[in-house]
N, C-alpha and C. Protein backbone atom coordinates (compact mmCIF):
# COMPACT_ATOMS: atom_id res chain seq x y z
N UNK A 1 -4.00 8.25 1.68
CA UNK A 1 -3.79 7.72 3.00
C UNK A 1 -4.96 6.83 3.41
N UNK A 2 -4.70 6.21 4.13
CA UNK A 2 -5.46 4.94 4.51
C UNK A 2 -6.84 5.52 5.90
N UNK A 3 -7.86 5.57 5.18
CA UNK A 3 -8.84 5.40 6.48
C UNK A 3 -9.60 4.65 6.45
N UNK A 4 -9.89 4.07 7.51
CA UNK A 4 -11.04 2.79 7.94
C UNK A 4 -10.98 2.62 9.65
N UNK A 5 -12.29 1.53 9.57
CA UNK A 5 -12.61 2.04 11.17
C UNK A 5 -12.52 1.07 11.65
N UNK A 6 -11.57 0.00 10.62
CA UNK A 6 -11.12 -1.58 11.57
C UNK A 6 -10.17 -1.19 12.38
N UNK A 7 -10.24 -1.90 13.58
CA UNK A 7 -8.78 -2.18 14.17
C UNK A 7 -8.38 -3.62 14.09
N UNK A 8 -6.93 -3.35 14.30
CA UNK A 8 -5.52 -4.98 14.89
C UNK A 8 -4.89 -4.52 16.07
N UNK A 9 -4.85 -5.31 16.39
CA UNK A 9 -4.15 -5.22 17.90
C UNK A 9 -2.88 -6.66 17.57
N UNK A 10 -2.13 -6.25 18.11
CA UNK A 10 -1.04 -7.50 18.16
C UNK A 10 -0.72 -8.35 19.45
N UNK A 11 -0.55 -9.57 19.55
CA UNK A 11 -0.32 -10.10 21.19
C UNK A 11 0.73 -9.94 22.12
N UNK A 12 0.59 -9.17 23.28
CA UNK A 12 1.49 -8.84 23.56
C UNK A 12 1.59 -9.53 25.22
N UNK A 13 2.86 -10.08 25.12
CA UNK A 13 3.38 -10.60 26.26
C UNK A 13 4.87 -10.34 26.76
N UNK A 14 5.44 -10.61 27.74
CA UNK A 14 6.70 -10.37 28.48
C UNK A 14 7.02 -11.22 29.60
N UNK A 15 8.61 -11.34 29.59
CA UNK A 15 8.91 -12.02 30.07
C UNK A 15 9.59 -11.25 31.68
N UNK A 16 9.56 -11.47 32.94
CA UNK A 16 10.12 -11.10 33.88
C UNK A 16 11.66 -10.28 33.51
N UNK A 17 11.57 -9.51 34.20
CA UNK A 17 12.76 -8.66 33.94
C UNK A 17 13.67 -8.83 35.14
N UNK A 18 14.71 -9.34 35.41
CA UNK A 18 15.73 -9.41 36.76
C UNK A 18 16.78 -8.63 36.91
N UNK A 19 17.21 -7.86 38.12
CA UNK A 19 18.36 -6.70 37.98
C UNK A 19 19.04 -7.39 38.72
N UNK A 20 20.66 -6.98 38.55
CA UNK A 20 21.73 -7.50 39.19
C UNK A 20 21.79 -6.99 40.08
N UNK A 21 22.89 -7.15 40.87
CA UNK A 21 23.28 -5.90 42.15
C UNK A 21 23.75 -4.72 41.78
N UNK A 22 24.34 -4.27 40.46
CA UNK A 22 24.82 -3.22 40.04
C UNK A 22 23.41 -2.64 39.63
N UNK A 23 22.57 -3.19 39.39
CA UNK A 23 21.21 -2.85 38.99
C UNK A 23 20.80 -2.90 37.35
N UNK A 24 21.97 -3.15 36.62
CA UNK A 24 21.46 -3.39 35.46
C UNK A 24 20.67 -4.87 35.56
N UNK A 25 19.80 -4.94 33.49
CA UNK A 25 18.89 -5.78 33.77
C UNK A 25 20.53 -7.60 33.40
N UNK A 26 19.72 -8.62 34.26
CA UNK A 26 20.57 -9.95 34.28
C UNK A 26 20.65 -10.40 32.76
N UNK A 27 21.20 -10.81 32.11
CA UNK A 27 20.88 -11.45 30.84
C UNK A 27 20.95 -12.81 30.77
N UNK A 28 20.64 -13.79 30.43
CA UNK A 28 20.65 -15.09 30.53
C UNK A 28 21.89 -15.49 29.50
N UNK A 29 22.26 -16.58 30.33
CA UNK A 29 23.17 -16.93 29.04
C UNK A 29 22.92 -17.50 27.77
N UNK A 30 21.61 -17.91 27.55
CA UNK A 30 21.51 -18.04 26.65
C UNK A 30 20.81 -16.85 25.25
N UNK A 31 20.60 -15.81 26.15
CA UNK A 31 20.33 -15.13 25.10
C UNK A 31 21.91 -14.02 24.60
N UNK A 32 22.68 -14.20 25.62
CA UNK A 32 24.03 -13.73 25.53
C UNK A 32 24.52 -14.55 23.95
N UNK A 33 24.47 -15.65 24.44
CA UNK A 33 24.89 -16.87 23.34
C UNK A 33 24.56 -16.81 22.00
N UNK A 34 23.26 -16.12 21.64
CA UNK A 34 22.90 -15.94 20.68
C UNK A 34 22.78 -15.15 19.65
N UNK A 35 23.39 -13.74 20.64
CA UNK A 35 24.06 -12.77 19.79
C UNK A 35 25.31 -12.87 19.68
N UNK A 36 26.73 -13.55 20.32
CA UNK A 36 27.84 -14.37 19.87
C UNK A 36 27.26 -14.96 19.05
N UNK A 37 26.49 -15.67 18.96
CA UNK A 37 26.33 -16.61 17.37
C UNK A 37 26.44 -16.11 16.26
N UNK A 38 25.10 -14.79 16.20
CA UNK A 38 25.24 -13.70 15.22
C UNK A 38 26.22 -13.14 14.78
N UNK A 39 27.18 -12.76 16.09
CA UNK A 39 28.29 -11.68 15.08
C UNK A 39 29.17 -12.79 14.55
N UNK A 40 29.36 -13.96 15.01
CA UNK A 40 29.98 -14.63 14.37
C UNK A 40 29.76 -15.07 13.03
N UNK A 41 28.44 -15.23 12.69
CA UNK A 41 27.79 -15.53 11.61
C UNK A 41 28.26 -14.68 10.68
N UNK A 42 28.11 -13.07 10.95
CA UNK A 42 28.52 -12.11 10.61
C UNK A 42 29.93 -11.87 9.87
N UNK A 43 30.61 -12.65 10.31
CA UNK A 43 32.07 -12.84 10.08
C UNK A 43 32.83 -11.61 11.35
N UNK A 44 32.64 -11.72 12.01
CA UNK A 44 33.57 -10.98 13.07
C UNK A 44 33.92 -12.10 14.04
N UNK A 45 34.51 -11.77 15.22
CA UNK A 45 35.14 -12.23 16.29
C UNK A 45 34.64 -12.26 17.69
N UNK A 46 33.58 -12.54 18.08
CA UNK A 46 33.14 -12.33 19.03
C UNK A 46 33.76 -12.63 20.16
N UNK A 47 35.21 -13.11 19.89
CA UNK A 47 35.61 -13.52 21.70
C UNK A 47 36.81 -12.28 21.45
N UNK A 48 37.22 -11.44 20.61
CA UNK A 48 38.00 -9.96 20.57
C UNK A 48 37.62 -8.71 21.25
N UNK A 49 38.43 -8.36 21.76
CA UNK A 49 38.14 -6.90 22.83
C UNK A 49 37.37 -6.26 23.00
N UNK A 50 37.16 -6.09 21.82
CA UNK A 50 36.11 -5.18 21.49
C UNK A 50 34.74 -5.19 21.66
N UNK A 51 34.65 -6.76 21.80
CA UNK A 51 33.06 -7.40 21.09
C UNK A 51 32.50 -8.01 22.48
N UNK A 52 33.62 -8.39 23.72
CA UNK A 52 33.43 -8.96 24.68
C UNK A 52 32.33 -8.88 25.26
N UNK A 53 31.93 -7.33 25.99
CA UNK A 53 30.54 -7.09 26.75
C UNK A 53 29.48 -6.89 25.22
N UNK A 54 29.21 -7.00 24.03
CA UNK A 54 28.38 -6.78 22.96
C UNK A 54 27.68 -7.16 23.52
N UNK A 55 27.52 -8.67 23.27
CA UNK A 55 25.95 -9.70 23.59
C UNK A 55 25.35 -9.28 24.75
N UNK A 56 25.69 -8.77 25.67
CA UNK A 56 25.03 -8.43 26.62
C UNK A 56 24.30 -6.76 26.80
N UNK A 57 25.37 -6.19 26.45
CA UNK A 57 24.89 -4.97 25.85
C UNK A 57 23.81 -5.09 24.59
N UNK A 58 23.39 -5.84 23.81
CA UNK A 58 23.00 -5.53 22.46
C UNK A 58 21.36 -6.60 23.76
N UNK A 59 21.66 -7.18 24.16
CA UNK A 59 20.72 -8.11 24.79
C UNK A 59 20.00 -6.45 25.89
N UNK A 60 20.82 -5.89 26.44
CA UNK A 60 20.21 -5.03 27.58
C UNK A 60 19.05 -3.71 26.81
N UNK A 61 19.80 -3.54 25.53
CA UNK A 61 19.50 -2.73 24.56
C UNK A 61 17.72 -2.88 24.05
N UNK A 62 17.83 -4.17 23.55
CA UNK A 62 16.63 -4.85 23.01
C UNK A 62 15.48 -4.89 24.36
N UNK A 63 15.48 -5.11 25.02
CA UNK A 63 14.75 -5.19 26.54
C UNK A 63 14.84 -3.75 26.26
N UNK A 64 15.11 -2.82 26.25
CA UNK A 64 14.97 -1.58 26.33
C UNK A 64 13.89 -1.01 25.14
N UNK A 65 14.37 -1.66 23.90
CA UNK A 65 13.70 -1.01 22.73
C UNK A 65 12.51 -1.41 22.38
N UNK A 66 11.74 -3.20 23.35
CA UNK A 66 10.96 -3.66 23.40
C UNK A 66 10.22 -3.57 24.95
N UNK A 67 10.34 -2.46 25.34
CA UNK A 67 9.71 -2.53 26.64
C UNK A 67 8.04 -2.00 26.84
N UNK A 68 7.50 -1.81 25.82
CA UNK A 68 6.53 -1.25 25.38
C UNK A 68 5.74 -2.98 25.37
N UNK A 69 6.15 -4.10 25.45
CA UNK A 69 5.11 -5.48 25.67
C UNK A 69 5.35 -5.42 27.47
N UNK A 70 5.68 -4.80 28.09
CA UNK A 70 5.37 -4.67 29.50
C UNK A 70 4.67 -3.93 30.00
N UNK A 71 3.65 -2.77 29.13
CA UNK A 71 2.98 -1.62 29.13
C UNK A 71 1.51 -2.13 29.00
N UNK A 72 0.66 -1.55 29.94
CA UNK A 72 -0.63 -1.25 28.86
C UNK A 72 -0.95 0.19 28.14
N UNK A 73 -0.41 0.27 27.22
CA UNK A 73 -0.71 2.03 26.79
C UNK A 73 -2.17 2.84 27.05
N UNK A 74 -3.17 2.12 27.34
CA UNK A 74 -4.38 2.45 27.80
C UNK A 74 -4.76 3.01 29.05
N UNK A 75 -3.53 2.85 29.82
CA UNK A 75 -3.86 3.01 31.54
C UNK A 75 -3.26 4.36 31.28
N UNK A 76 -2.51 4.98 30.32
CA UNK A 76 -2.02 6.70 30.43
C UNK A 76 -3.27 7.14 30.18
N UNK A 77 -4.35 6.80 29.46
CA UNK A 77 -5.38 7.49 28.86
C UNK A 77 -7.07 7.83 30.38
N UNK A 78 -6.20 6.60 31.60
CA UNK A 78 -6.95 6.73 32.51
C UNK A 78 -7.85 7.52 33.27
N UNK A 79 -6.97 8.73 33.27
CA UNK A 79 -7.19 9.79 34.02
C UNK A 79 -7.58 10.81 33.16
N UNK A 80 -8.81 11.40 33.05
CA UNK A 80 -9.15 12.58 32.00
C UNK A 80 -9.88 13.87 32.75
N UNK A 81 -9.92 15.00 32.03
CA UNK A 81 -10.53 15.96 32.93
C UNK A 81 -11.64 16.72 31.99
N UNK A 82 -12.67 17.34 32.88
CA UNK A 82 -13.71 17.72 32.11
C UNK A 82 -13.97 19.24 32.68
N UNK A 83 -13.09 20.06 33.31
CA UNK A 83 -13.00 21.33 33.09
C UNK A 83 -12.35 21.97 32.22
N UNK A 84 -12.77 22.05 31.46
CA UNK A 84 -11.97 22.59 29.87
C UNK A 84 -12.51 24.09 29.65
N UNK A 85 -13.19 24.72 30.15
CA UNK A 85 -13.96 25.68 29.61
C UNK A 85 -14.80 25.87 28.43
N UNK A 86 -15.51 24.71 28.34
CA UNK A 86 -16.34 24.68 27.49
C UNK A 86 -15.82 24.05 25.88
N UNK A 87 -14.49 23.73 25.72
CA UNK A 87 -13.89 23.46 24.75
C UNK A 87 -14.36 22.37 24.12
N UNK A 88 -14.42 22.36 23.22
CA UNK A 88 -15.05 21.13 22.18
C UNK A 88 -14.23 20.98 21.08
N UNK A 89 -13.54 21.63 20.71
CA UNK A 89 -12.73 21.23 19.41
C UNK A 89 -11.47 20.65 19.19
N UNK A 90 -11.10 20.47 17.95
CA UNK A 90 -10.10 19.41 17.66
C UNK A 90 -8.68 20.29 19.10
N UNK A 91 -8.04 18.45 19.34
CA UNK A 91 -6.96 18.61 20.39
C UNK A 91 -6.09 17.80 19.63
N UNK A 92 -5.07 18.73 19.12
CA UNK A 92 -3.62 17.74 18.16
C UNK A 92 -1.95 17.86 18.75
N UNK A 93 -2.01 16.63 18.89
CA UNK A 93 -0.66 17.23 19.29
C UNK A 93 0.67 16.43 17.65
N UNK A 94 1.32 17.50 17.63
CA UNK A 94 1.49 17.01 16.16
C UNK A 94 3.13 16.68 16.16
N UNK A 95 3.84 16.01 15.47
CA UNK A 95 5.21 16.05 15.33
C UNK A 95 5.80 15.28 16.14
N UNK A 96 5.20 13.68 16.91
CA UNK A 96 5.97 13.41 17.89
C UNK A 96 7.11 12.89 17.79
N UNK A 97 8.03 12.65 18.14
CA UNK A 97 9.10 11.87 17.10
C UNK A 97 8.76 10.43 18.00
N UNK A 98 9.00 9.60 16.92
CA UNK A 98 9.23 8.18 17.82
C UNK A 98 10.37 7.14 17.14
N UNK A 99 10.53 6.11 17.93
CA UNK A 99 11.52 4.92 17.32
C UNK A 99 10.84 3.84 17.74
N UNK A 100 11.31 2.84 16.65
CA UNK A 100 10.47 1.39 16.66
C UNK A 100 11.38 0.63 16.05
N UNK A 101 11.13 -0.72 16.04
CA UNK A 101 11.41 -1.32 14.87
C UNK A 101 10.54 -2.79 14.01
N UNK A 102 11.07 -2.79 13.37
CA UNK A 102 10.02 -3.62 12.24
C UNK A 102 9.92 -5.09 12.58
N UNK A 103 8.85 -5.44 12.37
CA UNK A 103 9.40 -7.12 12.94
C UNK A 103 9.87 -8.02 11.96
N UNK A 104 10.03 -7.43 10.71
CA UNK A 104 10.51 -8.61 9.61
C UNK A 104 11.79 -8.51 9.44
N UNK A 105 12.84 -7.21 9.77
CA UNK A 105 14.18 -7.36 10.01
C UNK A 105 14.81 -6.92 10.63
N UNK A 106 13.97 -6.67 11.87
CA UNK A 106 14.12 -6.09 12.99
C UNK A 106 14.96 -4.59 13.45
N UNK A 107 14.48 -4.50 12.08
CA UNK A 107 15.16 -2.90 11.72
C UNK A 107 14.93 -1.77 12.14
N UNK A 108 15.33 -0.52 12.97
CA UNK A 108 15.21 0.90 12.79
C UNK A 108 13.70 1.45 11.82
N UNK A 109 12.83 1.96 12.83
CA UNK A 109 11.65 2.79 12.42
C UNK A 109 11.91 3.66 13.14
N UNK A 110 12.00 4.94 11.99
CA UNK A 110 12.11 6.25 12.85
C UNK A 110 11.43 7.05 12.34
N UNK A 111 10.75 8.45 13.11
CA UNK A 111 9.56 9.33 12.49
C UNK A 111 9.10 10.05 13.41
N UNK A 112 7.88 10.41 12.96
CA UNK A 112 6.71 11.11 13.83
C UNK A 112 5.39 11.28 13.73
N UNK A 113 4.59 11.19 14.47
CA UNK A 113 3.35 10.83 14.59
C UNK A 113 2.75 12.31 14.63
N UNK A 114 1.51 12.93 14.48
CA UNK A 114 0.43 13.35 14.51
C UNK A 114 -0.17 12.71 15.15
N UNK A 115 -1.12 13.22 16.51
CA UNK A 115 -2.33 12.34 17.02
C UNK A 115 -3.58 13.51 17.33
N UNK A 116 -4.91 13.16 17.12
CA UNK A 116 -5.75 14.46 17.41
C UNK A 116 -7.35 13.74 17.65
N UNK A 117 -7.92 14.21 18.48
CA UNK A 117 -9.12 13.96 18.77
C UNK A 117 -10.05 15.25 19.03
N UNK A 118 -11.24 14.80 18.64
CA UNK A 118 -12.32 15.35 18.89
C UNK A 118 -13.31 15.28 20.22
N UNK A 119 -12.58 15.70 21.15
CA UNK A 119 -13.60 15.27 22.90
C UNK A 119 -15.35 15.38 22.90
N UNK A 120 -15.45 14.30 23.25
CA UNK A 120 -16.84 14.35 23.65
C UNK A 120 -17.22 15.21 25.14
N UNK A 121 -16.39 15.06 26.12
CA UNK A 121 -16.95 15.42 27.16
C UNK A 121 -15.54 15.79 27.78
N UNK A 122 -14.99 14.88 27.73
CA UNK A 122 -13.96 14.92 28.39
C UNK A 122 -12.34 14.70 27.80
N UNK A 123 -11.21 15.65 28.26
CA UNK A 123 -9.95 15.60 27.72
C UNK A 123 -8.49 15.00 28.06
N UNK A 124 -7.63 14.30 27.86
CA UNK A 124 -6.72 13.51 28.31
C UNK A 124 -5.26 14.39 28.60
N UNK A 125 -4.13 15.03 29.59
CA UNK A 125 -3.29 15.24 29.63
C UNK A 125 -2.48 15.01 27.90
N UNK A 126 -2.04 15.58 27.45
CA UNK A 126 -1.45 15.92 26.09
C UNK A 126 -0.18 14.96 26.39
N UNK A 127 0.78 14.89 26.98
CA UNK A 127 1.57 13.57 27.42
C UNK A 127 0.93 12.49 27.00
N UNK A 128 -0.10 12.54 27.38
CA UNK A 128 -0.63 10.95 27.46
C UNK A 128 -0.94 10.44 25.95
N UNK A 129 -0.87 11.11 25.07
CA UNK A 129 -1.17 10.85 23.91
C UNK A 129 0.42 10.25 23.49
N UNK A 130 1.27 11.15 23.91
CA UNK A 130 2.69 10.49 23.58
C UNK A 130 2.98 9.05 23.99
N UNK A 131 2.58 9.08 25.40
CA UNK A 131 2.93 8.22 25.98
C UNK A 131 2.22 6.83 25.60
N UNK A 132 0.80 7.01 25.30
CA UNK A 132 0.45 5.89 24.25
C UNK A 132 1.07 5.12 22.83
N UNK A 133 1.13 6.25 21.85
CA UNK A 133 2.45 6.30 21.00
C UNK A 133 3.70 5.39 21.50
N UNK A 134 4.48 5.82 22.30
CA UNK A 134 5.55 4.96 22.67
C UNK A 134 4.91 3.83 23.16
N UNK A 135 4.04 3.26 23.92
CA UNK A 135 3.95 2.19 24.43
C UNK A 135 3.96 1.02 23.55
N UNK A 136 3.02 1.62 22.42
CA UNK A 136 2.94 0.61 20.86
C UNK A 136 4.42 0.63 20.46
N UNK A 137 5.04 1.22 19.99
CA UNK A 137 6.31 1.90 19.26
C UNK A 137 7.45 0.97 19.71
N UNK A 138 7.48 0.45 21.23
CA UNK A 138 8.16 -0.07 21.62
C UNK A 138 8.00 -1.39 21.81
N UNK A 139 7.77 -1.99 20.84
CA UNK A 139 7.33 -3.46 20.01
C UNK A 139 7.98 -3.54 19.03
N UNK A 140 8.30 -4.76 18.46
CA UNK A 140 8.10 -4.76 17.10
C UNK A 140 7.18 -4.65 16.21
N UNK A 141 7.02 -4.37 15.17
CA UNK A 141 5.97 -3.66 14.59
C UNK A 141 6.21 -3.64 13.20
N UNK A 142 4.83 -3.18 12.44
CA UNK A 142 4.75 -2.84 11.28
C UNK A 142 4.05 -1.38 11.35
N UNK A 143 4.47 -0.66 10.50
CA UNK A 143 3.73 0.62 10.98
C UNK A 143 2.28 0.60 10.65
N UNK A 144 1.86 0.08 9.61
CA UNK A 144 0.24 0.52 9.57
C UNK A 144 -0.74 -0.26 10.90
N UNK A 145 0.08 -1.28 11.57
CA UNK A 145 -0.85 -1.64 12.24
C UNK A 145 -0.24 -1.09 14.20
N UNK A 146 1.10 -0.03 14.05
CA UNK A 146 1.26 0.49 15.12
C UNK A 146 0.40 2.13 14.80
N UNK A 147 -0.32 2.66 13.99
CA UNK A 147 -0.71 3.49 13.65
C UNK A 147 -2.64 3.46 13.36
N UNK A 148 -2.89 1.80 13.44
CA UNK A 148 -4.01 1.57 13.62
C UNK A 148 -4.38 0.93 15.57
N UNK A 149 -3.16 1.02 15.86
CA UNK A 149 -3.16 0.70 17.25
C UNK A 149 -3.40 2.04 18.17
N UNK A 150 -2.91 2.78 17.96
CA UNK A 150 -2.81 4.30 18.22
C UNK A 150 -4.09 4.40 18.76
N UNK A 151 -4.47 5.11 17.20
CA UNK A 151 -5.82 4.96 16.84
C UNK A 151 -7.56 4.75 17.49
N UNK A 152 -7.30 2.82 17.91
CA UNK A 152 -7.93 2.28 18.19
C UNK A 152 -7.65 2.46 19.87
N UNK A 153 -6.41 2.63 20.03
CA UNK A 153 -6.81 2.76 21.99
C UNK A 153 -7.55 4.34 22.46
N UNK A 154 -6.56 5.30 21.66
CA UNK A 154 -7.79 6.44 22.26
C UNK A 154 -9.20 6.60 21.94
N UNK A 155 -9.30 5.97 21.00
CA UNK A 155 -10.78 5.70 20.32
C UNK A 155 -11.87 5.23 21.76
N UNK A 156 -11.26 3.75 22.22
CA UNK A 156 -11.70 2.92 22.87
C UNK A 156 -11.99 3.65 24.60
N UNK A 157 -11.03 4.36 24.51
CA UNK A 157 -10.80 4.40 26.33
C UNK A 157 -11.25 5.83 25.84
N UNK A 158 -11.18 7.18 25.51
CA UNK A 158 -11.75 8.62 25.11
C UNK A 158 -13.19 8.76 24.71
N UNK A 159 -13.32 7.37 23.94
CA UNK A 159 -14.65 7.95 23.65
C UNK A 159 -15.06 9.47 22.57
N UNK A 160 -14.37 9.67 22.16
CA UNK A 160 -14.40 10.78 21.77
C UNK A 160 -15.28 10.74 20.57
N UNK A 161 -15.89 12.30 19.15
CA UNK A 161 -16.28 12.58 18.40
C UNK A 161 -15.24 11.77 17.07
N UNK A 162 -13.79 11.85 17.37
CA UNK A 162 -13.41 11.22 16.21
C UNK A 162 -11.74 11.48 16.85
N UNK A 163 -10.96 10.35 15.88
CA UNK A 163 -9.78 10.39 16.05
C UNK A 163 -9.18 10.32 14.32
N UNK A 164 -7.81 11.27 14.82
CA UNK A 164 -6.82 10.43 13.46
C UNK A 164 -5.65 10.91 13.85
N UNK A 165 -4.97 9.37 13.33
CA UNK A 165 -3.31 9.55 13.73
C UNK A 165 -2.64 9.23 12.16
N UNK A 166 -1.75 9.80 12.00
CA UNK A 166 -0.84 9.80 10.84
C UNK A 166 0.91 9.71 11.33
N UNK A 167 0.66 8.97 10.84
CA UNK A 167 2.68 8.56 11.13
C UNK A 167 3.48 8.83 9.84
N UNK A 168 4.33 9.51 9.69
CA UNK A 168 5.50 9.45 8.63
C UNK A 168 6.83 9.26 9.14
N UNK A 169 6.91 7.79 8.92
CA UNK A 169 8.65 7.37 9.39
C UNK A 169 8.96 7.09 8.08
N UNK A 170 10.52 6.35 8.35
CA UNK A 170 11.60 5.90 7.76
C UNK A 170 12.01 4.91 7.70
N UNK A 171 12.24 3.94 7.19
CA UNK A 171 12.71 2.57 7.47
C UNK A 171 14.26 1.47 7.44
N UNK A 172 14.70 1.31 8.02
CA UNK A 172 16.13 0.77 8.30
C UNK A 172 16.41 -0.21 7.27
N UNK A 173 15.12 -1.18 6.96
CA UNK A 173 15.13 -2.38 6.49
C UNK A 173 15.06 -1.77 4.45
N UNK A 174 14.48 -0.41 4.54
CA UNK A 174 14.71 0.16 2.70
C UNK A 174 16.37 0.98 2.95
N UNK A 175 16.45 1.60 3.63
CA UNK A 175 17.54 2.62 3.62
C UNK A 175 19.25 1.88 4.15
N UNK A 176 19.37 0.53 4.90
CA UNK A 176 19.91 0.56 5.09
C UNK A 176 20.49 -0.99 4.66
N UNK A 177 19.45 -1.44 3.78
CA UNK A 177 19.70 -3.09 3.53
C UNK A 177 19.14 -2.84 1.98
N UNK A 178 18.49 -4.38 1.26
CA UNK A 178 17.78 -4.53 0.34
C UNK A 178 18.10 -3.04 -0.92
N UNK A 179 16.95 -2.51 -1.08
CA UNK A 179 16.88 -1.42 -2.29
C UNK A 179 17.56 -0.45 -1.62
N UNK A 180 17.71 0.00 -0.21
CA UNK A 180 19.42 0.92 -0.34
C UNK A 180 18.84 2.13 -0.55
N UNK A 181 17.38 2.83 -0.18
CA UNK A 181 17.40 4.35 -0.60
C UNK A 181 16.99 5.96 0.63
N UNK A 182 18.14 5.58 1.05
CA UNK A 182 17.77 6.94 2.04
C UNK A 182 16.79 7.71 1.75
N UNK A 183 16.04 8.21 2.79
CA UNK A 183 15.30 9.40 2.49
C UNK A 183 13.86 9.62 2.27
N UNK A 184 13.27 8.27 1.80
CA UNK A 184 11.95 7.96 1.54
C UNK A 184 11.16 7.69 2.56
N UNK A 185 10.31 8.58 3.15
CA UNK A 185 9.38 7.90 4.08
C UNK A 185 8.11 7.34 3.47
N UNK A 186 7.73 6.83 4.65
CA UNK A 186 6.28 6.22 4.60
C UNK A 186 4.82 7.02 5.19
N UNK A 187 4.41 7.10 4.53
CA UNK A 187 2.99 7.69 5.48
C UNK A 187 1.71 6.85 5.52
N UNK A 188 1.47 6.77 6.86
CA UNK A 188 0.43 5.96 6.98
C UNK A 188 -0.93 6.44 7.83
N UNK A 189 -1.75 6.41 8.03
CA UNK A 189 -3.06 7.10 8.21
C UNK A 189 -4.28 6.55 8.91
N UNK A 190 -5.00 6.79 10.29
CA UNK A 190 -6.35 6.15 10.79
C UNK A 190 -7.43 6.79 10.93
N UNK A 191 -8.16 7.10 10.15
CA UNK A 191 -9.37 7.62 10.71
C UNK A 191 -10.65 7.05 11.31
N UNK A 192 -10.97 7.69 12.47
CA UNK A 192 -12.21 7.12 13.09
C UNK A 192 -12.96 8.16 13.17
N UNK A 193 -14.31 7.53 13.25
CA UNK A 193 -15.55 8.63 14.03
C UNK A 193 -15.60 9.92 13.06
N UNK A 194 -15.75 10.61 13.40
CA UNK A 194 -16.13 11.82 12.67
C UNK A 194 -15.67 12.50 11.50
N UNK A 195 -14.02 12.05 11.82
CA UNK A 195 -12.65 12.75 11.02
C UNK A 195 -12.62 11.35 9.78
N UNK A 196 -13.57 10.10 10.23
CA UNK A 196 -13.74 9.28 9.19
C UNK A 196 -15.15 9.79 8.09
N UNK A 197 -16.03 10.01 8.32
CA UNK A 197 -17.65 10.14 8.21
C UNK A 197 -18.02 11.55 7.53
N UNK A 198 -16.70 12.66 8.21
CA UNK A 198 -17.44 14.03 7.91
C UNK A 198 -16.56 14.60 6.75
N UNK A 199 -16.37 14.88 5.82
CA UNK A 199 -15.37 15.29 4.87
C UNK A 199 -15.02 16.55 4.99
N UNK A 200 -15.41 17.30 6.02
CA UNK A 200 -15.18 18.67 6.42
C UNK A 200 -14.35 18.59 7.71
N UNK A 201 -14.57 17.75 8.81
CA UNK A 201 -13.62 17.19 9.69
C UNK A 201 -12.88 16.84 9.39
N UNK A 202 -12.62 16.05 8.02
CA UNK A 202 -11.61 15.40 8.14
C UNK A 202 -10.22 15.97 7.35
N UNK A 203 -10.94 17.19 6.64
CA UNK A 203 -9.96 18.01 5.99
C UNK A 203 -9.58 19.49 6.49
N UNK A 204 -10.28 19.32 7.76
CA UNK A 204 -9.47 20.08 8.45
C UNK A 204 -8.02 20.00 9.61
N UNK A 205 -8.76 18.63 9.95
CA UNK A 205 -7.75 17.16 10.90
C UNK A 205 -6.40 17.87 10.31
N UNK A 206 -6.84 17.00 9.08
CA UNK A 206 -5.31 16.60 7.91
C UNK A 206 -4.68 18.13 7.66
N UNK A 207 -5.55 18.98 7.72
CA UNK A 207 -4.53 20.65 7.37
C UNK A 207 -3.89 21.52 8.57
N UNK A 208 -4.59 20.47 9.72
CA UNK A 208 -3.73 21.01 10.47
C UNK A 208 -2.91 20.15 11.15
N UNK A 209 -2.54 18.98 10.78
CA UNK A 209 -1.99 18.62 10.70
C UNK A 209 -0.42 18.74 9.60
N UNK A 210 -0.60 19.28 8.91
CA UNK A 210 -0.09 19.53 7.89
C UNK A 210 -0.12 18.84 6.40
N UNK A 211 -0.92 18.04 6.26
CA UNK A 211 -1.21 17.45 5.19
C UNK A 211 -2.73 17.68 4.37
């Protein structure tokens, strides 16, 4: 598994979001237009019964699955507390499940994360670790660098003795296109600070983590 103490960050921007009167989000027509293009491309029928509300639905969908470039995932990590009772040791919260998808075929990433830190002083609501997780997640993405993103924000805003996040997903773009093989995940890996440096930290991280 991969440790190092670089980070990537990816650029993240968004575009205004507008609700109708029914309150769903407005779709433009031209991005309507462009998933009619697709299924047509596709060889289907996009002006058939079935397919009518698609583009707009598949348009309301995506705004949904990319809403994580309207986030700063850093502002969950805001609020921390330093009555712990004296606690100093590793804080993991393990197994999160998440969904993403890839930006090269805009495919289905599915899995779960491990995230765990070592507090220096002070500790973050256990949510908030999720909630970082999704904020990245809900991008397009590649996983080693939504798993070095992780990573690098609680690092940055915690301060902490050491971090490591480990992701094992699945990928849409092997299992459901190209080589075709269900079942194979990926594991990918960040270590910082301590759980990078100490080989006794860091093999305890990983075992309780389960690896």
């Amino acid at each position: 598994m991969r440790q190092d103490g670089n980070s990537e960050s990816g650029a993240m921007s968004d575009s205004k979001t507008e609700l109708g009167p029914d309150g769903k989000v407005v779709v433009p027509d031209h991005v309507a237009d462009a998933v009619r293009t697709l299924i047509e491309w596709a060889g289907d029928d996009p002006a058939r019964e079935g397919l009518l509300d698609t583009p707009r639905r598949v348009a309301r969908a995506w705004k949904e699955y990319c809403s994580g470039y309207g986030e700063d995932p850093a502002l969950h990590l805001s609020r921390t507390f330093q009555e712990v009772g004296g606690y100093d040791e590793i804080v993991l919260l393990r197994d999160i499940p998440f969904q993403s998808h890839c930006e090269h075929h805009m495919a289905p990433i599915t899995g779960k994360a491990s995230i765990a830190y070592l507090p220096r002083d002070r500790v973050v609501g256990i949510s908030k670790l999720a909630r970082v997780l999704n904020g990245f997640a809900r991008r397009l993405q590649v996983q080693e660098r939504l798993t070095a993103e992780v990573a690098r924000c609680i690092w940055d805003n915690l301060h902490p003795h050491g971090v490591a996040v480990v992701i094992d997903a699945q990928h849409g773009c092997m299992t459901g296109r190209g080589v075709r093989t269900p079942g194979v995940g990926m594991v990918t890996s960040r270590l910082l600070g301590c759980f990078l440096d100490d080989e006794r930290s860091r093999k305890e991280v990983l075992s309780l983590m389960g690896y």
